[in-house]
PDB file of N, CA and C in Angstrom:
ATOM      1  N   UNK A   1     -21.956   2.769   1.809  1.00  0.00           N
ATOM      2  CA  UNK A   1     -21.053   2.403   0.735  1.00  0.00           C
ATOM      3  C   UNK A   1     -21.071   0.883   0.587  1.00  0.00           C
ATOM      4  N   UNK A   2     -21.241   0.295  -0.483  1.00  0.00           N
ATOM      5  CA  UNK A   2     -21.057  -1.168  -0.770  1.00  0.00           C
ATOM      6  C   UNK A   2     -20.097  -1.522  -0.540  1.00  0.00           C
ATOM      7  N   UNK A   3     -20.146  -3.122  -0.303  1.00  0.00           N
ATOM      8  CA  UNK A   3     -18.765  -3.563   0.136  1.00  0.00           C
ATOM      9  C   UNK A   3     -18.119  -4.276  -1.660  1.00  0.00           C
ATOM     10  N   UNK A   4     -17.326  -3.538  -1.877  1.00  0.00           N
ATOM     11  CA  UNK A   4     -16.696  -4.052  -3.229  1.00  0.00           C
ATOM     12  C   UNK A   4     -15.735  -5.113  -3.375  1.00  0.00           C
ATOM     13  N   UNK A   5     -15.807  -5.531  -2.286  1.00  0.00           N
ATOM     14  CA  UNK A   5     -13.968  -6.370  -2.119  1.00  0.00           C
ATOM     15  C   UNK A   5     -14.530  -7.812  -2.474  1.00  0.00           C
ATOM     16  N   UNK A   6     -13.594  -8.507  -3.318  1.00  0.00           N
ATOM     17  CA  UNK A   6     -13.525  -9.823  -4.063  1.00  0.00           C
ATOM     18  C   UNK A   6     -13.178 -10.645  -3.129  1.00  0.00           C
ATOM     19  N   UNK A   7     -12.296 -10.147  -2.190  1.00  0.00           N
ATOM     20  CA  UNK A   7     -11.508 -11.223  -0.700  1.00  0.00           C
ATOM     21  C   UNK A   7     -12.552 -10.722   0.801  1.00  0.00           C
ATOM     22  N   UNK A   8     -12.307 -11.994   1.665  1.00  0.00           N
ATOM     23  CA  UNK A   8     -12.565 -11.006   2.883  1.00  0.00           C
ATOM     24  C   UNK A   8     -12.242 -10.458   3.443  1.00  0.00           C
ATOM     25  N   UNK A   9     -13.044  -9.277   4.260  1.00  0.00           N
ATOM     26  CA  UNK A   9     -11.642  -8.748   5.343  1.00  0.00           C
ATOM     27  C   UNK A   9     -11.810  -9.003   6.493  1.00  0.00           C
ATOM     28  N   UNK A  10     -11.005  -7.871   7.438  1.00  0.00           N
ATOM     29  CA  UNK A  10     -11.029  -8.372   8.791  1.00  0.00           C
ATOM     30  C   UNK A  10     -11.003  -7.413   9.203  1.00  0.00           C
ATOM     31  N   UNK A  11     -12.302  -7.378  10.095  1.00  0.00           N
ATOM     32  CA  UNK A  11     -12.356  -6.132  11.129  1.00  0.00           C
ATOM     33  C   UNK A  11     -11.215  -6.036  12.223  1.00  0.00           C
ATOM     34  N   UNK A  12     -11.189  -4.794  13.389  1.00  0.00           N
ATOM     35  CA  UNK A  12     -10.064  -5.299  13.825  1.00  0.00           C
ATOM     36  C   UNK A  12     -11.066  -4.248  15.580  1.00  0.00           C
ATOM     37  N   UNK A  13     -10.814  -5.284  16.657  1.00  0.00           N
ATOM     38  CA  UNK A  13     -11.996  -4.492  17.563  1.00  0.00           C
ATOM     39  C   UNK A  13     -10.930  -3.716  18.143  1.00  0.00           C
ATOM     40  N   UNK A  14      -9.776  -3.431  18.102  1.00  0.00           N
ATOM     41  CA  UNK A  14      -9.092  -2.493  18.838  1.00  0.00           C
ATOM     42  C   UNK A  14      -8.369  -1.579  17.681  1.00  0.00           C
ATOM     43  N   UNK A  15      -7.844  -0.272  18.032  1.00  0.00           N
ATOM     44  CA  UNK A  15      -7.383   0.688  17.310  1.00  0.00           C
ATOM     45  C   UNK A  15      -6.354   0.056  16.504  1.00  0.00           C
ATOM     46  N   UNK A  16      -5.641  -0.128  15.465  1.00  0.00           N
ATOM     47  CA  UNK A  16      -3.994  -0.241  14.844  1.00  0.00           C
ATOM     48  C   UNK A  16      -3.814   0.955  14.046  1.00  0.00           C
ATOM     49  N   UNK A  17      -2.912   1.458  14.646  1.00  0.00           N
ATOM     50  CA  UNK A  17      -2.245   2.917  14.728  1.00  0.00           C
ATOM     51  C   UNK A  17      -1.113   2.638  13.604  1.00  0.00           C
ATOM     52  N   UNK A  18      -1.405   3.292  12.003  1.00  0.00           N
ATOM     53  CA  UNK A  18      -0.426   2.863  10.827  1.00  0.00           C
ATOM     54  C   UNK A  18      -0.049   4.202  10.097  1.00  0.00           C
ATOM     55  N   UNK A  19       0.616   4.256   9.102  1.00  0.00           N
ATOM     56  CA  UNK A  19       0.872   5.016   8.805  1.00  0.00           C
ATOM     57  C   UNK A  19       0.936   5.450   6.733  1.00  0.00           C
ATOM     58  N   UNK A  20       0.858   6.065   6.596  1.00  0.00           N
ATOM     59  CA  UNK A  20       0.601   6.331   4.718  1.00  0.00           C
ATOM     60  C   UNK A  20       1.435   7.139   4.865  1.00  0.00           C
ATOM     61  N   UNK A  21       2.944   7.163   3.396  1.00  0.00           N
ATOM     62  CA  UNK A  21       4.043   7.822   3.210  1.00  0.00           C
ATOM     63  C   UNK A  21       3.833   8.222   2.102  1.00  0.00           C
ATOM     64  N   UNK A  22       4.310   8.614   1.001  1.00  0.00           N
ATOM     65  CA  UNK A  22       4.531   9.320  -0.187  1.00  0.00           C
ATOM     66  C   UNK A  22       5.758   8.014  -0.426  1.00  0.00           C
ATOM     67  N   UNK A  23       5.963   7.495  -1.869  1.00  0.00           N
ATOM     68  CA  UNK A  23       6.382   6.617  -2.485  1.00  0.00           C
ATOM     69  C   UNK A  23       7.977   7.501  -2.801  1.00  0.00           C
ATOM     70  N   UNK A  24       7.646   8.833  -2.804  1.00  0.00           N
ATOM     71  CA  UNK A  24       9.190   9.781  -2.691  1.00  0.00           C
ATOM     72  C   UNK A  24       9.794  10.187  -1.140  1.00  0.00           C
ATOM     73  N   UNK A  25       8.663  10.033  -0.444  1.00  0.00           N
ATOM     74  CA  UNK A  25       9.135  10.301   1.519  1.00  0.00           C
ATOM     75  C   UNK A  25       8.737  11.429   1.705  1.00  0.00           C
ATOM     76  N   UNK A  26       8.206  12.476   0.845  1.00  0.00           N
ATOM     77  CA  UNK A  26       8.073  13.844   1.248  1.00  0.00           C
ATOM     78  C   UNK A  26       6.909  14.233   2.061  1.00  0.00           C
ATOM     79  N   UNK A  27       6.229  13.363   2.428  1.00  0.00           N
ATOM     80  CA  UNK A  27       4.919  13.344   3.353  1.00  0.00           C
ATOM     81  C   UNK A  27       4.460  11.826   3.851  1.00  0.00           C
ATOM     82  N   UNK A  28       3.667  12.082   5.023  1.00  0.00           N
ATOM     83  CA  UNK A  28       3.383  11.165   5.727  1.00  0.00           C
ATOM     84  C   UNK A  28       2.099  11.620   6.219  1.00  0.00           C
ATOM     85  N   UNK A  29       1.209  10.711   7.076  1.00  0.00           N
ATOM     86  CA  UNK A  29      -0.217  10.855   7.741  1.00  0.00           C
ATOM     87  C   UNK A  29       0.114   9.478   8.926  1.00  0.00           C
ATOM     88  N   UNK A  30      -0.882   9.997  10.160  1.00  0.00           N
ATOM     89  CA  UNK A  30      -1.125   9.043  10.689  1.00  0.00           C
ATOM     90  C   UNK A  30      -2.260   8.669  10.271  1.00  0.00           C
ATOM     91  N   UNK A  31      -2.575   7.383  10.620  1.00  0.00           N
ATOM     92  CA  UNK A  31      -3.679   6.423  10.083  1.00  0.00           C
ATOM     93  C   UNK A  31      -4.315   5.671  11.468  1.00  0.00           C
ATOM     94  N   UNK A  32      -5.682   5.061  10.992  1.00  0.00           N
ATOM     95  CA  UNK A  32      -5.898   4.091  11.520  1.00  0.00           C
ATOM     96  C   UNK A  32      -6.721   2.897  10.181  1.00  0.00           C
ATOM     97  N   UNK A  33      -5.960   1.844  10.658  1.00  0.00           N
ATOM     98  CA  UNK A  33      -6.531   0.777  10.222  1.00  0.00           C
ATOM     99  C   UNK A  33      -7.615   0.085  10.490  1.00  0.00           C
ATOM    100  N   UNK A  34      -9.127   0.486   9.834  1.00  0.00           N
ATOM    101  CA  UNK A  34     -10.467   0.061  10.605  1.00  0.00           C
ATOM    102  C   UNK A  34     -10.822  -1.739   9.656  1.00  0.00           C
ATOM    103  N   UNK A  35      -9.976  -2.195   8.437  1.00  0.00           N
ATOM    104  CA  UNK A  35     -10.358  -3.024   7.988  1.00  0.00           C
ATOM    105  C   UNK A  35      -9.233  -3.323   7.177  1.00  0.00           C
ATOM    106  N   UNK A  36      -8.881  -4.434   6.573  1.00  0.00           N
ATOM    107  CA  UNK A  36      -7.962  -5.289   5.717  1.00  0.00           C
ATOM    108  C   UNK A  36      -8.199  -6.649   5.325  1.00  0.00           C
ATOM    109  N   UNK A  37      -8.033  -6.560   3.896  1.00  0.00           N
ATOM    110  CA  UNK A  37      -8.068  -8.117   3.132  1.00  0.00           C
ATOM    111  C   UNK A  37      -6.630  -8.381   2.581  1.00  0.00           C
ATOM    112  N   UNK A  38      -7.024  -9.526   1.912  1.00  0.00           N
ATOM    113  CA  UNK A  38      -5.409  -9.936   1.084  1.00  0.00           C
ATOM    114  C   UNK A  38      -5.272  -8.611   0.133  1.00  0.00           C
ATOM    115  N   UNK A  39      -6.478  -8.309  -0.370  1.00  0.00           N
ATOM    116  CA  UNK A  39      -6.043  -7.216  -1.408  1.00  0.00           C
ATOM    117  C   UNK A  39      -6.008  -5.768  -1.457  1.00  0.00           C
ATOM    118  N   UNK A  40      -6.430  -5.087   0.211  1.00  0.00           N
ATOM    119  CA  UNK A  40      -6.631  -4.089  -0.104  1.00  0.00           C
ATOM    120  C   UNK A  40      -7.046  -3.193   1.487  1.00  0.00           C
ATOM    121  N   UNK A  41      -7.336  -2.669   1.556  1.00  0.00           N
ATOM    122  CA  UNK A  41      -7.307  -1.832   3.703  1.00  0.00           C
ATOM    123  C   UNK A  41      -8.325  -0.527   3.036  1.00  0.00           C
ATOM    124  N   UNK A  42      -9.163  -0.495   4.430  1.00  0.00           N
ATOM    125  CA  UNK A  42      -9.632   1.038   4.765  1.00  0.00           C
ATOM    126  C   UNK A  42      -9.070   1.129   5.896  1.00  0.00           C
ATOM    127  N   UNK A  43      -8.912   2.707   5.750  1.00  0.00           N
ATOM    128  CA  UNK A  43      -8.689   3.571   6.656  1.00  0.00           C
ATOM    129  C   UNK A  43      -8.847   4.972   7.244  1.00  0.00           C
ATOM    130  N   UNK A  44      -9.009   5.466   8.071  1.00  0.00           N
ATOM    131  CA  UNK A  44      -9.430   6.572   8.723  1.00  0.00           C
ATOM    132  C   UNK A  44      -8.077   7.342   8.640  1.00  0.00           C
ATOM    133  N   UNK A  45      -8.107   8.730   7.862  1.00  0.00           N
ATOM    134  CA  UNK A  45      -6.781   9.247   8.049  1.00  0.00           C
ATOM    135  C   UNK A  45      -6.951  10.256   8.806  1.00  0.00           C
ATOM    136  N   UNK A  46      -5.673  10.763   9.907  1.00  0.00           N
ATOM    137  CA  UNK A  46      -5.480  11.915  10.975  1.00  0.00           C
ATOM    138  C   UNK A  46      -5.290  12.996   9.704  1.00  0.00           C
ATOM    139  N   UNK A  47      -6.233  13.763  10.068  1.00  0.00           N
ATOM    140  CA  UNK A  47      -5.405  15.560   8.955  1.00  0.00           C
ATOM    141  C   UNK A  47      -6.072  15.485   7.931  1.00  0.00           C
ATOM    142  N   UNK A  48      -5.364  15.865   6.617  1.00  0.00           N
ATOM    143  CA  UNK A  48      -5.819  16.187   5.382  1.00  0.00           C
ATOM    144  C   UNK A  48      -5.934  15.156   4.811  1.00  0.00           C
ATOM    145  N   UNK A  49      -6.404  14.742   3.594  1.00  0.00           N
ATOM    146  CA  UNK A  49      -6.137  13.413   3.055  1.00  0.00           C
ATOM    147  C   UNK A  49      -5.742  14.209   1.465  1.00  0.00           C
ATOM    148  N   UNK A  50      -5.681  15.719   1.781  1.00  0.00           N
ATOM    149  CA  UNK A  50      -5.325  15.889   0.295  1.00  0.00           C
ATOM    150  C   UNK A  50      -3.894  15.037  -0.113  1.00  0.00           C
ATOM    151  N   UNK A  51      -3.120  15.175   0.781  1.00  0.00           N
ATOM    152  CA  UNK A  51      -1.924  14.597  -0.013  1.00  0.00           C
ATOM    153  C   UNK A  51      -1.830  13.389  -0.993  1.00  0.00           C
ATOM    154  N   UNK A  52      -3.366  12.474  -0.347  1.00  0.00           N
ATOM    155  CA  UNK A  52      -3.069  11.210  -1.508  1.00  0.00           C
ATOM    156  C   UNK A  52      -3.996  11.838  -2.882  1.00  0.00           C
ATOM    157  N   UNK A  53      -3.586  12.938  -3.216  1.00  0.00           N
ATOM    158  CA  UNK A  53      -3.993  13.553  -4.948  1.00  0.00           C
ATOM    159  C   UNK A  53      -2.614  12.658  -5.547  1.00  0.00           C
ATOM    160  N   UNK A  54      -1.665  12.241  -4.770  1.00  0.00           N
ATOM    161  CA  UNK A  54      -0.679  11.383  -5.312  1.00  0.00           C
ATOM    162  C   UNK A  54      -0.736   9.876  -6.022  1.00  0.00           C
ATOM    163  N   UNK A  55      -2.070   9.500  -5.538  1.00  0.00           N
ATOM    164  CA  UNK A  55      -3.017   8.018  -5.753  1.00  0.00           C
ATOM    165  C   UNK A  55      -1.867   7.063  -5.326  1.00  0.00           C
ATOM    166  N   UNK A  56      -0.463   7.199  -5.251  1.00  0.00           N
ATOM    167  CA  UNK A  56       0.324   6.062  -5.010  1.00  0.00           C
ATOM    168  C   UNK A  56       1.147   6.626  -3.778  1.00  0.00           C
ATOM    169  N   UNK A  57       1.088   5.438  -2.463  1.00  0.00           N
ATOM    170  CA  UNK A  57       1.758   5.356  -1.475  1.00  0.00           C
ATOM    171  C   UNK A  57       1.944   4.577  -0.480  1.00  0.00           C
ATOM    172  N   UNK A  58       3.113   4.253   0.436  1.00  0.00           N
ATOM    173  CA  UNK A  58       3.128   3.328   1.557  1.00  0.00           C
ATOM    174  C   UNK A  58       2.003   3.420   2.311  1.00  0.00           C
ATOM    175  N   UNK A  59       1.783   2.140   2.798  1.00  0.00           N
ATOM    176  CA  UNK A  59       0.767   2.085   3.960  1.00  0.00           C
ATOM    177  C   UNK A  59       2.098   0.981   5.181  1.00  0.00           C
ATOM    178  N   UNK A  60       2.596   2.202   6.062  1.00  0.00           N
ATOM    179  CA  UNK A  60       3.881   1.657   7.094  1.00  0.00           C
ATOM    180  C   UNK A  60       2.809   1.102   7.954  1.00  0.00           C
ATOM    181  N   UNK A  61       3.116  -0.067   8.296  1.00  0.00           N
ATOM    182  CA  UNK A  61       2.395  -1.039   9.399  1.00  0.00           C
ATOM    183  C   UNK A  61       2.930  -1.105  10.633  1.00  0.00           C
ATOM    184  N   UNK A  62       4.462  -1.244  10.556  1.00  0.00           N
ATOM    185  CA  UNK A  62       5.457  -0.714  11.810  1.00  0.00           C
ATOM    186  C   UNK A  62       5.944   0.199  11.943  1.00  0.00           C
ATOM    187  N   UNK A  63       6.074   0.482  13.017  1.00  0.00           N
ATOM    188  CA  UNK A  63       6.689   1.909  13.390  1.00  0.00           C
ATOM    189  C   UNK A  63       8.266   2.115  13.176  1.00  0.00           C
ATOM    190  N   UNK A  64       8.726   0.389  12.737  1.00  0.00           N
ATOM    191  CA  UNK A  64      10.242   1.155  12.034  1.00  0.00           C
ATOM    192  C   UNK A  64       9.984   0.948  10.985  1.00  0.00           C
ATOM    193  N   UNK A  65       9.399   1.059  10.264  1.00  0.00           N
ATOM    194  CA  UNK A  65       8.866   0.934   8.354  1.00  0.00           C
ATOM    195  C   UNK A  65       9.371  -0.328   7.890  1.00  0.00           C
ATOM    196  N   UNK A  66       9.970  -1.342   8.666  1.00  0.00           N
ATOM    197  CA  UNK A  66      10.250  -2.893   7.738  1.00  0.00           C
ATOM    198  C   UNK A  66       9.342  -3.097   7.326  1.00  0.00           C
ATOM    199  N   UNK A  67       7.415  -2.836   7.646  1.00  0.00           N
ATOM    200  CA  UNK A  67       6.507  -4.193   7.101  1.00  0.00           C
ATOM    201  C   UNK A  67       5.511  -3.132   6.218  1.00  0.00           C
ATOM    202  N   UNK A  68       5.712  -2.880   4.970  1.00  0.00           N
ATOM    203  CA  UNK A  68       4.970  -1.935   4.539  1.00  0.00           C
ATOM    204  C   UNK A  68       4.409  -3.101   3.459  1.00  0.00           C
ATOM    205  N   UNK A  69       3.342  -2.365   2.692  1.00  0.00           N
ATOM    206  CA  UNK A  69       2.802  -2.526   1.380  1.00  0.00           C
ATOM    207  C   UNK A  69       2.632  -1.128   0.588  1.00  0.00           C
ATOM    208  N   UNK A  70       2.812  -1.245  -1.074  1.00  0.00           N
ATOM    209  CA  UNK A  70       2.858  -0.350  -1.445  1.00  0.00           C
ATOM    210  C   UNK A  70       0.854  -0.162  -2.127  1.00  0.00           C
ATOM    211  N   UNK A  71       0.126   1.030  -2.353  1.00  0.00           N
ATOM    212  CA  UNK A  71      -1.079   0.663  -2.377  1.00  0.00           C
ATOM    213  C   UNK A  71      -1.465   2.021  -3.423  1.00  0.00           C
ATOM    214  N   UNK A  72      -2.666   2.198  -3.460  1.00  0.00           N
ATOM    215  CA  UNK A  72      -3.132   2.932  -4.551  1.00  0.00           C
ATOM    216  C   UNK A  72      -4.048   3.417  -3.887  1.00  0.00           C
ATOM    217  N   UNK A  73      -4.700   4.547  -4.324  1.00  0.00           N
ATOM    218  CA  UNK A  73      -6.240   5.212  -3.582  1.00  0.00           C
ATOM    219  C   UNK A  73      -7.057   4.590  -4.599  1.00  0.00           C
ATOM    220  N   UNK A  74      -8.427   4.119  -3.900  1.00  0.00           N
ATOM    221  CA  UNK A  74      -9.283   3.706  -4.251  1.00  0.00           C
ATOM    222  C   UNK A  74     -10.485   4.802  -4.558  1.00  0.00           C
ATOM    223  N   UNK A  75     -10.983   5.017  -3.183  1.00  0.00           N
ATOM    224  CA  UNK A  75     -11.818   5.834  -2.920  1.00  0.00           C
ATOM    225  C   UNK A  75     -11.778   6.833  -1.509  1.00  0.00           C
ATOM    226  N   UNK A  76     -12.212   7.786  -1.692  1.00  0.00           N
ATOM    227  CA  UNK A  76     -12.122   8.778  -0.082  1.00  0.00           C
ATOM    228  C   UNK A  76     -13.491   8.932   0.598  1.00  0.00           C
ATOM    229  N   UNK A  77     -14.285   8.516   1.134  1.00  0.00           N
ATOM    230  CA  UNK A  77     -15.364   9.593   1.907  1.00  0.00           C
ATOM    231  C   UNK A  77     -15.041  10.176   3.059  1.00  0.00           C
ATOM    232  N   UNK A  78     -14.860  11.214   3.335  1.00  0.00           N
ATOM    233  CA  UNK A  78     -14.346  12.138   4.590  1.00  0.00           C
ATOM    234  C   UNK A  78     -13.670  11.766   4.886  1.00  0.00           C
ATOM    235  N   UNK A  79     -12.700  11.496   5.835  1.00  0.00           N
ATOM    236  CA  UNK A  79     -11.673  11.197   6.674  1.00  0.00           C
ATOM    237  C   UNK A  79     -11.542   9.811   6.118  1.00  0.00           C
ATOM    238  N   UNK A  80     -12.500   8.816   5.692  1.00  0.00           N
ATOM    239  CA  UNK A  80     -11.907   7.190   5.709  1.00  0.00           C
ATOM    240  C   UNK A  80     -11.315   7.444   3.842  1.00  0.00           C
ATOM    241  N   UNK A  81     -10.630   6.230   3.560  1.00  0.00           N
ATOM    242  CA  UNK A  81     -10.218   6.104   2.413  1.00  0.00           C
ATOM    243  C   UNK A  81      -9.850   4.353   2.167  1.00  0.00           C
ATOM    244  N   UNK A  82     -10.124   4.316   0.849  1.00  0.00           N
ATOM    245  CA  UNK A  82      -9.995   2.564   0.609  1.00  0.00           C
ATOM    246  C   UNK A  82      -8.519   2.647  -0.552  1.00  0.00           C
ATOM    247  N   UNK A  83      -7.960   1.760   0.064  1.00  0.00           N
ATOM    248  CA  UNK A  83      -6.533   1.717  -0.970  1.00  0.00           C
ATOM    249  C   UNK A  83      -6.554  -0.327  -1.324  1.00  0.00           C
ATOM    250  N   UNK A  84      -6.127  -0.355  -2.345  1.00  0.00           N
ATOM    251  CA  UNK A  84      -5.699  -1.314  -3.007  1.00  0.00           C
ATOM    252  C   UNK A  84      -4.177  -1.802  -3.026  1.00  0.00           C
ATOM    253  N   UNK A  85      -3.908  -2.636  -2.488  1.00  0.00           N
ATOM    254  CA  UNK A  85      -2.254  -3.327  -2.326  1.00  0.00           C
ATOM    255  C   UNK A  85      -2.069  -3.711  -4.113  1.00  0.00           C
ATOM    256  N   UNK A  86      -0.823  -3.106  -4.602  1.00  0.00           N
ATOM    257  CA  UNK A  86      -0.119  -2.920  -5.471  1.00  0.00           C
ATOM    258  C   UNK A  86       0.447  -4.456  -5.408  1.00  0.00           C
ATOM    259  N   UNK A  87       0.201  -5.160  -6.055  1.00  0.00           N
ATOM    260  CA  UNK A  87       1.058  -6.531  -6.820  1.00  0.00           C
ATOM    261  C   UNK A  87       2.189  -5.894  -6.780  1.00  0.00           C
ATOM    262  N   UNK A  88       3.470  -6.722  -6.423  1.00  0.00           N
ATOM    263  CA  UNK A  88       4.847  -7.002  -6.835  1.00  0.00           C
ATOM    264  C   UNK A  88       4.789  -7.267  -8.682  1.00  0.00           C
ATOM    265  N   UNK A  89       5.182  -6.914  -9.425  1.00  0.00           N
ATOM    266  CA  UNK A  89       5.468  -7.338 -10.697  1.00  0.00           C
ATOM    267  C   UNK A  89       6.403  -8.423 -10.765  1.00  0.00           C
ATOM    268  N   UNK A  90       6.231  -9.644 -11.531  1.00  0.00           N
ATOM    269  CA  UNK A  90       6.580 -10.543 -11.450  1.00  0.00           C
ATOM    270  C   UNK A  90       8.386 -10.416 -11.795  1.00  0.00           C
ATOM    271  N   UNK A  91       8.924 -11.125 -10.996  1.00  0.00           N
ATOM    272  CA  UNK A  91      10.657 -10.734 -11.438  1.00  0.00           C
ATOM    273  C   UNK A  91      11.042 -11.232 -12.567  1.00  0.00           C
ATOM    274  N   UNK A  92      12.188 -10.431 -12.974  1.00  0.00           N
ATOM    275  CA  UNK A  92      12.789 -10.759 -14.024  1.00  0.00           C
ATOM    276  C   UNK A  92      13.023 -12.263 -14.105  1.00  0.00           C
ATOM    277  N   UNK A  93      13.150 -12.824 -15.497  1.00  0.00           N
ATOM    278  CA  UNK A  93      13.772 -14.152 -15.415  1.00  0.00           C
ATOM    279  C   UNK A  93      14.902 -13.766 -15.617  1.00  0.00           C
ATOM    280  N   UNK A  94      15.749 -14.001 -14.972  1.00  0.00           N
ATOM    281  CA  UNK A  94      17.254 -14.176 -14.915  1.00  0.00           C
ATOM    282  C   UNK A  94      18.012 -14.926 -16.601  1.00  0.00           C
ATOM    283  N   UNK A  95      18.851 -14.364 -16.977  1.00  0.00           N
ATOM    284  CA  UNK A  95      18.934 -14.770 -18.395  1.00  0.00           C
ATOM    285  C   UNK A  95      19.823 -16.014 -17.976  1.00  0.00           C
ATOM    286  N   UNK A  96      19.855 -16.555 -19.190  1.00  0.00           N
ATOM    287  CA  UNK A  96      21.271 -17.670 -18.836  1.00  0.00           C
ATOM    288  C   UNK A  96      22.602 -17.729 -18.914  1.00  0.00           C
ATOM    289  N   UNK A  97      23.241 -18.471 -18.018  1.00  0.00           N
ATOM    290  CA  UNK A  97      24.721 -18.044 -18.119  1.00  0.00           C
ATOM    291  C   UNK A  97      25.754 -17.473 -19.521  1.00  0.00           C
ATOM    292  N   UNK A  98      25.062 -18.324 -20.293  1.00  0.00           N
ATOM    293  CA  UNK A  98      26.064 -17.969 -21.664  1.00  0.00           C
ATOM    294  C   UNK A  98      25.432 -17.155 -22.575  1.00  0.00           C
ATOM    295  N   UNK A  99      24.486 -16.567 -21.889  1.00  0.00           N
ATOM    296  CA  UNK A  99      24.089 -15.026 -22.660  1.00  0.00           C
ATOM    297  C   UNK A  99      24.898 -13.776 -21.929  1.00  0.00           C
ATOM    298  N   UNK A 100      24.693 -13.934 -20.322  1.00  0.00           N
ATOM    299  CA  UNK A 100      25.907 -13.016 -19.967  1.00  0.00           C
ATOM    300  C   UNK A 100      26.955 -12.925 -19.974  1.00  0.00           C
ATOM    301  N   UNK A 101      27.874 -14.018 -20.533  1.00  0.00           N
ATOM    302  CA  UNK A 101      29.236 -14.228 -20.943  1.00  0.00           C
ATOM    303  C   UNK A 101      29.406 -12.995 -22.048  1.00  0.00           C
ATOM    304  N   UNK A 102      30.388 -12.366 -22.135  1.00  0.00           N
ATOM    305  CA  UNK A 102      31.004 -11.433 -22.977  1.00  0.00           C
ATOM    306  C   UNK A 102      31.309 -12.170 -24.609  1.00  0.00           C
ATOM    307  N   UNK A 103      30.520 -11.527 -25.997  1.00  0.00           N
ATOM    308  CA  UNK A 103      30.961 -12.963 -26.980  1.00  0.00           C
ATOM    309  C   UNK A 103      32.468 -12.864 -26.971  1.00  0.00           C
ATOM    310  N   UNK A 104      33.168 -13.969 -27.850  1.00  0.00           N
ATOM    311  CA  UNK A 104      34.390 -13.904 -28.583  1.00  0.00           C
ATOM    312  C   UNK A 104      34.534 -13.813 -29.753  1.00  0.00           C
ATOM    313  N   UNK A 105      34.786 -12.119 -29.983  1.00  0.00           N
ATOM    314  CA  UNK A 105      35.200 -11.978 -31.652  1.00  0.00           C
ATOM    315  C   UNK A 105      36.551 -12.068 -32.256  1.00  0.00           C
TER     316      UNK A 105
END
Protein backbone atom coordinates (compact mmCIF):
# COMPACT_ATOMS: atom_id res chain seq x y z
CA UNK A 1 0.00 0.00 0.00
CA UNK A 2 1.44 3.52 -0.73
CA UNK A 3 2.22 5.76 1.76
CA UNK A 4 -0.45 8.65 1.14
CA UNK A 5 0.16 10.89 4.09
CA UNK A 6 1.04 14.72 3.39
CA UNK A 7 2.69 14.82 7.22
CA UNK A 8 5.09 12.40 8.76
CA UNK A 9 4.51 9.74 10.90
CA UNK A 10 5.84 7.91 13.60
CA UNK A 11 6.42 4.47 13.97
CA UNK A 12 6.13 3.31 17.40
CA UNK A 13 8.73 0.03 18.35
CA UNK A 14 6.58 -1.07 21.22
CA UNK A 15 2.80 -2.09 21.27
CA UNK A 16 0.19 1.18 22.26
CA UNK A 17 -2.83 -0.53 23.27
CA UNK A 18 -5.92 2.21 22.08
CA UNK A 19 -9.11 2.08 21.57
CA UNK A 20 -12.04 3.08 18.59
CA UNK A 21 -15.69 4.01 20.08
CA UNK A 22 -18.77 4.79 18.11
CA UNK A 23 -19.32 8.76 18.19
CA UNK A 24 -22.97 7.49 19.93
CA UNK A 25 -20.95 4.89 22.61
CA UNK A 26 -22.78 1.91 21.38
CA UNK A 27 -19.59 0.02 20.43
CA UNK A 28 -16.07 -0.11 20.99
CA UNK A 29 -12.81 -2.27 19.63
CA UNK A 30 -9.54 -2.74 21.02
CA UNK A 31 -6.83 -1.37 18.89
CA UNK A 32 -3.36 -1.16 18.34
CA UNK A 33 -1.62 1.82 17.25
CA UNK A 34 1.18 0.69 14.60
CA UNK A 35 1.64 4.46 13.19
CA UNK A 36 0.53 8.28 13.66
CA UNK A 37 0.96 11.75 12.09
CA UNK A 38 -0.46 15.20 12.87
CA UNK A 39 -3.21 14.16 10.56
CA UNK A 40 -4.16 10.86 10.75
CA UNK A 41 -3.13 6.90 12.58
CA UNK A 42 -3.11 3.27 11.32
CA UNK A 43 -4.19 0.70 13.09
CA UNK A 44 -4.55 -2.95 13.67
CA UNK A 45 -8.06 -3.66 15.02
CA UNK A 46 -8.85 -6.74 17.72
CA UNK A 47 -12.32 -8.47 16.19
CA UNK A 48 -14.46 -7.26 13.49
CA UNK A 49 -13.80 -4.05 11.92
CA UNK A 50 -17.33 -4.22 10.54
CA UNK A 51 -18.53 -1.79 12.99
CA UNK A 52 -16.58 1.16 11.39
CA UNK A 53 -19.46 0.78 8.27
CA UNK A 54 -20.08 3.89 10.68
CA UNK A 55 -16.92 5.82 8.88
CA UNK A 56 -17.08 8.20 12.02
CA UNK A 57 -15.46 7.46 15.47
CA UNK A 58 -13.25 7.97 18.63
CA UNK A 59 -9.86 6.80 18.53
CA UNK A 60 -9.55 6.68 22.95
CA UNK A 61 -5.76 7.01 23.55
CA UNK A 62 -6.30 6.67 27.40
CA UNK A 63 -7.77 4.30 29.18
CA UNK A 64 -9.96 6.92 31.01
CA UNK A 65 -11.10 8.47 27.58
CA UNK A 66 -9.76 12.25 28.49
CA UNK A 67 -7.25 12.17 25.36
CA UNK A 68 -9.26 11.18 22.36
CA UNK A 69 -9.45 12.44 18.70
CA UNK A 70 -12.42 12.25 16.73
CA UNK A 71 -11.44 10.47 13.09
CA UNK A 72 -12.96 9.07 9.95
CA UNK A 73 -12.19 5.65 8.09
CA UNK A 74 -9.95 6.01 5.47
CA UNK A 75 -9.20 2.73 4.29
CA UNK A 76 -9.34 -1.12 5.71
CA UNK A 77 -7.01 -3.99 4.52
CA UNK A 78 -7.70 -6.95 6.86
CA UNK A 79 -7.40 -6.30 10.30
CA UNK A 80 -5.26 -2.80 9.79
CA UNK A 81 -7.30 0.37 8.97
CA UNK A 82 -6.17 4.11 8.21
CA UNK A 83 -8.38 6.88 9.84
CA UNK A 84 -8.03 10.57 9.35
CA UNK A 85 -8.24 13.07 12.53
CA UNK A 86 -11.39 15.18 12.04
CA UNK A 87 -10.48 19.10 12.30
CA UNK A 88 -12.24 20.90 15.17
CA UNK A 89 -14.49 23.38 13.12
CA UNK A 90 -13.47 26.66 13.70
CA UNK A 91 -15.55 28.33 16.78
CA UNK A 92 -18.12 30.49 16.69
CA UNK A 93 -17.26 34.19 16.76
CA UNK A 94 -18.86 35.26 19.70
CA UNK A 95 -21.31 38.15 18.72
CA UNK A 96 -20.98 41.49 20.40
CA UNK A 97 -22.21 42.70 23.49
CA UNK A 98 -24.94 44.98 22.17
CA UNK A 99 -26.29 42.49 19.82
CA UNK A 100 -27.07 40.24 22.80
CA UNK A 101 -28.64 42.93 24.75
CA UNK A 102 -32.49 42.49 24.54
CA UNK A 103 -33.70 45.72 21.99
CA UNK A 104 -35.85 48.56 23.58
CA UNK A 105 -39.20 48.97 22.04
Amino acid sequence: MANNRKTGRVRFEHNHPVNIMGVDGTWRRQCTLLDVSSTGARLEVDGSTDVLRAQEFFLVLSSFGLAFRRCELIWVNGSQVGVQFILRSKKKQALPAKQLLPHNE
